[in-house]
PDB file of N, CA and C in Angstrom:
ATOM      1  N   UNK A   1     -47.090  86.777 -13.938  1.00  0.00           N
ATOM      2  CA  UNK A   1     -46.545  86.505 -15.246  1.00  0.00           C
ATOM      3  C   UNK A   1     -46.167  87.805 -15.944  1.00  0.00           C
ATOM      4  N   UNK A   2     -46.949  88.808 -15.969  1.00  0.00           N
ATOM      5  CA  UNK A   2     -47.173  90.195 -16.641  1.00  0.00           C
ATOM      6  C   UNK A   2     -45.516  90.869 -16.313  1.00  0.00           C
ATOM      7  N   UNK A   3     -45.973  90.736 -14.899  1.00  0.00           N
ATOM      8  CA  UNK A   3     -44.754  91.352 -14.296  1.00  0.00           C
ATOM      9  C   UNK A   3     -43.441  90.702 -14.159  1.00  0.00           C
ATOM     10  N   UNK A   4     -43.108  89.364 -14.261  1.00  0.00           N
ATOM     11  CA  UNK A   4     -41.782  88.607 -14.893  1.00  0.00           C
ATOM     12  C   UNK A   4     -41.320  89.154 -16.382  1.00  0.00           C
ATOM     13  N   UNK A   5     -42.568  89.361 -17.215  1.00  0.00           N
ATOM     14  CA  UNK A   5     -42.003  89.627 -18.610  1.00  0.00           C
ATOM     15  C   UNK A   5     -41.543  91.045 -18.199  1.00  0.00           C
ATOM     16  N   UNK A   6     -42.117  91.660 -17.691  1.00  0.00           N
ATOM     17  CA  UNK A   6     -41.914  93.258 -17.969  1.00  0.00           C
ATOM     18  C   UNK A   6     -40.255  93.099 -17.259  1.00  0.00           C
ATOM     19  N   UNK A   7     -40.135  92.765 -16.110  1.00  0.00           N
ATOM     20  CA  UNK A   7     -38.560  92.814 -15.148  1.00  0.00           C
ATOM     21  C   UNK A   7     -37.722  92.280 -16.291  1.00  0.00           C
ATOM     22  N   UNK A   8     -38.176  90.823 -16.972  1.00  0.00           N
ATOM     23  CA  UNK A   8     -37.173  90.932 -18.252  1.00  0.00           C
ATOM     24  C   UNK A   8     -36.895  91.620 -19.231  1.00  0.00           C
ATOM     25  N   UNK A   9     -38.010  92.600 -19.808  1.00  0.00           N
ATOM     26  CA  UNK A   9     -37.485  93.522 -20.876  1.00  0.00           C
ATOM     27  C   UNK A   9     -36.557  94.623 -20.252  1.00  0.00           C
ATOM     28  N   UNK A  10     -37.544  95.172 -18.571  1.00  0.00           N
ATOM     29  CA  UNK A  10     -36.295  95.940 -18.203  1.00  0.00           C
ATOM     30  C   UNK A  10     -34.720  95.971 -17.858  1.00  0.00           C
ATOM     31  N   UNK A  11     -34.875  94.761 -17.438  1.00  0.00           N
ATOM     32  CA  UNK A  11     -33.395  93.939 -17.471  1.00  0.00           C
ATOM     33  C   UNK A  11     -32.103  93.699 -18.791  1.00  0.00           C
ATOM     34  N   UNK A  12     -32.830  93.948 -19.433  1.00  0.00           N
ATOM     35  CA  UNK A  12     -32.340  94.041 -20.921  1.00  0.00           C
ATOM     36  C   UNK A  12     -31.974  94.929 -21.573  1.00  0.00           C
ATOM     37  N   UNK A  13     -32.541  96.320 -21.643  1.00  0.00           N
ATOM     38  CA  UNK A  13     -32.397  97.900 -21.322  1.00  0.00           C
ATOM     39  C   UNK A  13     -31.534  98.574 -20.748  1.00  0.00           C
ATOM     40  N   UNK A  14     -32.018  98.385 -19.022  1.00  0.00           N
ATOM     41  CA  UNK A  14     -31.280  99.025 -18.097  1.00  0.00           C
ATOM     42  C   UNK A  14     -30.850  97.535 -16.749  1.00  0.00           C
ATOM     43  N   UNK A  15     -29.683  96.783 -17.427  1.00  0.00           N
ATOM     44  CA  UNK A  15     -29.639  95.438 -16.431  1.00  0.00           C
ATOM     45  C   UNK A  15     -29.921  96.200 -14.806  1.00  0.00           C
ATOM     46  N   UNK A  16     -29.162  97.090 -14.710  1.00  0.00           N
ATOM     47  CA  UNK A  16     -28.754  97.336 -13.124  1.00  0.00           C
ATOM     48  C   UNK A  16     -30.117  97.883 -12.157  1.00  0.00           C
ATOM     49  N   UNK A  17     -31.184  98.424 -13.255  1.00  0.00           N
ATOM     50  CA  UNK A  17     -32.213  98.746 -12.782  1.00  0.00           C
ATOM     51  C   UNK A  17     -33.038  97.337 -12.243  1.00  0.00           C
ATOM     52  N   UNK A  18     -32.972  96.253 -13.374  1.00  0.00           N
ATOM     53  CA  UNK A  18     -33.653  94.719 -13.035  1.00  0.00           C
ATOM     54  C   UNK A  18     -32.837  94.577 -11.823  1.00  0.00           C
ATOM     55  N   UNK A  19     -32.096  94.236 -11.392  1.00  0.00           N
ATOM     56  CA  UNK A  19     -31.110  93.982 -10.684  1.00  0.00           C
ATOM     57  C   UNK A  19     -31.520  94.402  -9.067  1.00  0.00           C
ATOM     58  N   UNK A  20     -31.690  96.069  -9.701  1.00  0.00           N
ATOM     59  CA  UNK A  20     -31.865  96.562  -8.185  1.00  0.00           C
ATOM     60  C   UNK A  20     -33.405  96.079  -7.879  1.00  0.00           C
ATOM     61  N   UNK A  21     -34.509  96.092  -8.766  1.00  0.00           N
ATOM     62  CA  UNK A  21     -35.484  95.439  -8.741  1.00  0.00           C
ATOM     63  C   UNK A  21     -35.379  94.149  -8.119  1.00  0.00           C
ATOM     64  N   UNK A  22     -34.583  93.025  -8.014  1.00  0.00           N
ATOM     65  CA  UNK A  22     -34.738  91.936  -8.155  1.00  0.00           C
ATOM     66  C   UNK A  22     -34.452  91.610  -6.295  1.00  0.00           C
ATOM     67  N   UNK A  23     -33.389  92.440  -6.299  1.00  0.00           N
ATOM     68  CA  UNK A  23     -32.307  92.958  -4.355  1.00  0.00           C
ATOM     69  C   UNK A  23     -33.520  93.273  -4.232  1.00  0.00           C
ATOM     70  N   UNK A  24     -34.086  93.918  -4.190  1.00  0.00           N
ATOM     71  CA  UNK A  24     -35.088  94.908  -3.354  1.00  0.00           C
ATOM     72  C   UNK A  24     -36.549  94.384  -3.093  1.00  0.00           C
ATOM     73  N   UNK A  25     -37.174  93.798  -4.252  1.00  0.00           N
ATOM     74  CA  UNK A  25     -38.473  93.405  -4.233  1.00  0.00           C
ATOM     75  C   UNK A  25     -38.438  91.932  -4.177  1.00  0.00           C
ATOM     76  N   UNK A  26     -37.876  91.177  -4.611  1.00  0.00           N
ATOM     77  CA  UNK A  26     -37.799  89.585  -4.623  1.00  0.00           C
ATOM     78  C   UNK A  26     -36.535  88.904  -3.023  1.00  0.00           C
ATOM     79  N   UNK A  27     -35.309  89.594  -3.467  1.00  0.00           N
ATOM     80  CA  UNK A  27     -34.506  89.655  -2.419  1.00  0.00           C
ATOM     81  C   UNK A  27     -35.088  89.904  -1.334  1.00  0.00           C
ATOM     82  N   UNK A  28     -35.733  90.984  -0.707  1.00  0.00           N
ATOM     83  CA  UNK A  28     -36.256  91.564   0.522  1.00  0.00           C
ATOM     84  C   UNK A  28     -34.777  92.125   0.781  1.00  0.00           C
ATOM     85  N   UNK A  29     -33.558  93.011   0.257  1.00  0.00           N
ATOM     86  CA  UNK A  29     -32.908  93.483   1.287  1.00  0.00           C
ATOM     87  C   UNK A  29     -32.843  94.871   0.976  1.00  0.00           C
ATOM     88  N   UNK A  30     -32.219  95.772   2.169  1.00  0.00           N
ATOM     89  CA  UNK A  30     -32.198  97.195   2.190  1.00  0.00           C
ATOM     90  C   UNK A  30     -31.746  97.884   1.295  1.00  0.00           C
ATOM     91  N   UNK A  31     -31.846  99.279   0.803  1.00  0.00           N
ATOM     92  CA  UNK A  31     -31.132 100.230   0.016  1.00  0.00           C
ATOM     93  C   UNK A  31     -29.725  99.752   0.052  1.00  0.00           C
ATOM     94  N   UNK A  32     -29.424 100.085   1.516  1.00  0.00           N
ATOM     95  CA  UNK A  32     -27.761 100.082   1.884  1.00  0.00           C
ATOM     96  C   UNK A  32     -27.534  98.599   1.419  1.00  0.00           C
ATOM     97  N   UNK A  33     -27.616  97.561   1.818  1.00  0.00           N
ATOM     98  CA  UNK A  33     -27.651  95.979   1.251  1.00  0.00           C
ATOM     99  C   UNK A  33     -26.936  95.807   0.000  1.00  0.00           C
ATOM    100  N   UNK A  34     -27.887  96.622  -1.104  1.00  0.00           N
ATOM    101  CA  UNK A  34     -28.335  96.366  -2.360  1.00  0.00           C
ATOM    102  C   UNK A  34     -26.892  97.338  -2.874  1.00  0.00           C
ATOM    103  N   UNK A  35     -27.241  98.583  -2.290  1.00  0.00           N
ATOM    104  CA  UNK A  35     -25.667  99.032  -2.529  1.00  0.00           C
ATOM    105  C   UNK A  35     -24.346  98.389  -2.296  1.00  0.00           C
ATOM    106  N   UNK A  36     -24.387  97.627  -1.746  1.00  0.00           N
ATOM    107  CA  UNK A  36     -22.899  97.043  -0.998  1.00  0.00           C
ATOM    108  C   UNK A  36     -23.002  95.707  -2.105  1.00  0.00           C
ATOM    109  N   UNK A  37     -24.157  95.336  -2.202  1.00  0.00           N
ATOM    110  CA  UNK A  37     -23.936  93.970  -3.499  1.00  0.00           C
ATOM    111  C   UNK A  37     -23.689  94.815  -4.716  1.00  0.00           C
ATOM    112  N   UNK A  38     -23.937  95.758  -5.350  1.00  0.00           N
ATOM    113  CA  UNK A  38     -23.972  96.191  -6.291  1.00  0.00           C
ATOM    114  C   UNK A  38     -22.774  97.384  -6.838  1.00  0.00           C
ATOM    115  N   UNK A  39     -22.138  97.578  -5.492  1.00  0.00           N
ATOM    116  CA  UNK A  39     -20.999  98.533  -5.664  1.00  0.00           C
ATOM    117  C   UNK A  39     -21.061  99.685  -5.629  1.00  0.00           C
ATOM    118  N   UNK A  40     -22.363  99.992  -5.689  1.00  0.00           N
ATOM    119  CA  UNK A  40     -22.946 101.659  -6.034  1.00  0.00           C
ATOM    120  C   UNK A  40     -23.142 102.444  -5.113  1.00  0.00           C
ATOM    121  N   UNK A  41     -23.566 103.407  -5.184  1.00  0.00           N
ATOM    122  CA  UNK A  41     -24.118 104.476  -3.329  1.00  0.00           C
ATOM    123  C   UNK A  41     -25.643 103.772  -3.097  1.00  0.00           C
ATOM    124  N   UNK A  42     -25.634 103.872  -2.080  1.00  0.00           N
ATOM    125  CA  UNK A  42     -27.335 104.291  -1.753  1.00  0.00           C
ATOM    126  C   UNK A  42     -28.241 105.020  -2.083  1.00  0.00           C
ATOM    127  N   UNK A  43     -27.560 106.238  -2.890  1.00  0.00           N
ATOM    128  CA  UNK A  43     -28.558 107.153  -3.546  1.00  0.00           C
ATOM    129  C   UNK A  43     -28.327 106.778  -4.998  1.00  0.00           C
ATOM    130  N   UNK A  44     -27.405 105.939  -5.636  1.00  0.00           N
ATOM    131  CA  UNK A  44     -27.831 105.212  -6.929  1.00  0.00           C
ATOM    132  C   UNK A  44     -28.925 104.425  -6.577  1.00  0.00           C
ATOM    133  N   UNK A  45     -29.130 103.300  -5.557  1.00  0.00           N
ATOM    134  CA  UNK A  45     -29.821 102.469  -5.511  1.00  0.00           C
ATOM    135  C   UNK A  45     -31.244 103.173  -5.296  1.00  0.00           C
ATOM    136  N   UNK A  46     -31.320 104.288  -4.720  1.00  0.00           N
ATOM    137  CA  UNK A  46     -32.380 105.132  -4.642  1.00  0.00           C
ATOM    138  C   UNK A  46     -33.233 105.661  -5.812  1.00  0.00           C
ATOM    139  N   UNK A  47     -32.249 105.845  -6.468  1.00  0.00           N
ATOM    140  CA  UNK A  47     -32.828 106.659  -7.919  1.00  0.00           C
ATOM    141  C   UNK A  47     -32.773 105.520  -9.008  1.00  0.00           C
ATOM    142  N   UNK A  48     -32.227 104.243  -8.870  1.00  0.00           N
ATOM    143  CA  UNK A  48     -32.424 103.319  -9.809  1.00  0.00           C
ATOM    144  C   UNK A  48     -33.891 102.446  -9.263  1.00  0.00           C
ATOM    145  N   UNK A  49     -34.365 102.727  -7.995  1.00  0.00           N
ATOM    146  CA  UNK A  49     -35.167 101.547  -7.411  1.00  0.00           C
ATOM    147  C   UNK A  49     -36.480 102.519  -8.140  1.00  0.00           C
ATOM    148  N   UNK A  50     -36.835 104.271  -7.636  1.00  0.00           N
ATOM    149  CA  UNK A  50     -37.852 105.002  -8.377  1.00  0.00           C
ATOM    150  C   UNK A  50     -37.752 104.679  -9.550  1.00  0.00           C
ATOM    151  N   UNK A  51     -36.981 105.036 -10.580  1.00  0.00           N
ATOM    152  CA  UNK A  51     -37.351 104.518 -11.915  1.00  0.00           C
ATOM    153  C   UNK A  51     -37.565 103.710 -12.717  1.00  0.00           C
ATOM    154  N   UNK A  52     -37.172 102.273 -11.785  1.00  0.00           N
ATOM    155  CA  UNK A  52     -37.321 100.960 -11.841  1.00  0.00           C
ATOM    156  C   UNK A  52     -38.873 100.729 -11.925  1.00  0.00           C
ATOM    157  N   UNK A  53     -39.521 101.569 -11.008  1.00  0.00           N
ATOM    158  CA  UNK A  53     -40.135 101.210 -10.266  1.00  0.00           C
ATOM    159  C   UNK A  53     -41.380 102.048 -11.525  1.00  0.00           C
ATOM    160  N   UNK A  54     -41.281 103.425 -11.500  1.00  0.00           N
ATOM    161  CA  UNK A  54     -41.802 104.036 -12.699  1.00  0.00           C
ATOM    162  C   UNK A  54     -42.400 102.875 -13.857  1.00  0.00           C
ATOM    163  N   UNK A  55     -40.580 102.855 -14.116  1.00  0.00           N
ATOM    164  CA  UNK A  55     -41.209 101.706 -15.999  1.00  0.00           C
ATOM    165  C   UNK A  55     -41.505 100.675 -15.673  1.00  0.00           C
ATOM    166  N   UNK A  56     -41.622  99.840 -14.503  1.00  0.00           N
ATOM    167  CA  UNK A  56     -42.278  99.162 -14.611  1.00  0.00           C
ATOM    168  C   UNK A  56     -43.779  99.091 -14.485  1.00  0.00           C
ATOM    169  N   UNK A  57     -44.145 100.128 -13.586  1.00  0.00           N
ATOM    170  CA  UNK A  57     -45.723 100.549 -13.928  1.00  0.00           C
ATOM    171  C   UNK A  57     -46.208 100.728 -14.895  1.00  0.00           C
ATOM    172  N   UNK A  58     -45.570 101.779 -15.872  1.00  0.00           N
ATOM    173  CA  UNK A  58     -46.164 102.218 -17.178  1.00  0.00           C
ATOM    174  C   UNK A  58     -45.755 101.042 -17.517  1.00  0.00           C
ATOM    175  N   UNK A  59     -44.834  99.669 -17.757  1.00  0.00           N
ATOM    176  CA  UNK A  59     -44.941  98.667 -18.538  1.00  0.00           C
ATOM    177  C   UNK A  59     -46.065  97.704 -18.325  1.00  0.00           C
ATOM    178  N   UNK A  60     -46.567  97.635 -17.682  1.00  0.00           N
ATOM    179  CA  UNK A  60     -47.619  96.822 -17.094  1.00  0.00           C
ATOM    180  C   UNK A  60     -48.371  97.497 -17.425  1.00  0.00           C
ATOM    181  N   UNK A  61     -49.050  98.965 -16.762  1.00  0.00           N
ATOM    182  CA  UNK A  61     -50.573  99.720 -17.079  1.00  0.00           C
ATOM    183  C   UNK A  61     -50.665  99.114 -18.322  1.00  0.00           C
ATOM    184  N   UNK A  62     -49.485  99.532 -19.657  1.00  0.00           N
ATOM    185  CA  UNK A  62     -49.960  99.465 -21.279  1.00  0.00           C
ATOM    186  C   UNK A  62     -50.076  97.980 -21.683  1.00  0.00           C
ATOM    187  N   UNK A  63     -49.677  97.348 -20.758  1.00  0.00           N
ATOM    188  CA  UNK A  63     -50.164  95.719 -21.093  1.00  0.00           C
ATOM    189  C   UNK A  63     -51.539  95.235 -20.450  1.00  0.00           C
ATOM    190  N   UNK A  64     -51.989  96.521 -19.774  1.00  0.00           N
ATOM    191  CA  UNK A  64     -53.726  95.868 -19.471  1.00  0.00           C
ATOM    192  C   UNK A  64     -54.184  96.287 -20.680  1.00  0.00           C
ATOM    193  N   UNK A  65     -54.072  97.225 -21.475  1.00  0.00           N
ATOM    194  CA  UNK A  65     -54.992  97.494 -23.013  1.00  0.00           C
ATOM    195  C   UNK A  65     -54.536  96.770 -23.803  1.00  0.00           C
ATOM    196  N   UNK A  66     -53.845  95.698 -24.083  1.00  0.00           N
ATOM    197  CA  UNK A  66     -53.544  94.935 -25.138  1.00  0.00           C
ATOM    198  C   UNK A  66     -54.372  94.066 -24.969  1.00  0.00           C
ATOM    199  N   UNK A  67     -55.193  93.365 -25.962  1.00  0.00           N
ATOM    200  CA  UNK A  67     -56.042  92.487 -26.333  1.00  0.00           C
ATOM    201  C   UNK A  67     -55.452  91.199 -26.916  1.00  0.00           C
ATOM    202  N   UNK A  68     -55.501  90.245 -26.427  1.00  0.00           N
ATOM    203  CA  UNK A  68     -55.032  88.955 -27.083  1.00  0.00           C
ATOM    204  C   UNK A  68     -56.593  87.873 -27.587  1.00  0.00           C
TER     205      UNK A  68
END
């Protein structure tokens, strides 16, 4: 659940980062794949999948200290 909300805020931000998130981790397909759906190089998809990958950690870590 944590991690659906978070892919949606990032998706909202930076769409192409959700996106490559979505090819990559839900999709199951390759860098190269994800590039060829997406139009981009392989080393976009490279450097969008790390930082994807980044905020979505820190979005999650700071949602284990929130108290409901």
């Amino acid at each position: 659940m944590a991690l659906d909300e978070a892919l949606v805020k990032l998706s909202k931000v930076q769409p192409r980062k959700g996106r490559v998130v979505e090819l990559r981790f839900f999709g199951g397909l390759s860098v190269d794949e994800t590039a060829e759906v997406l139009d981009v190089s392989p080393d976009t998809v490279k450097q969008d999948w790390k930082l994807a990958k980044a905020w979505l950690l820190r979005e999650l870590s700071s949602g284990e200290n929130d108290v409901s």
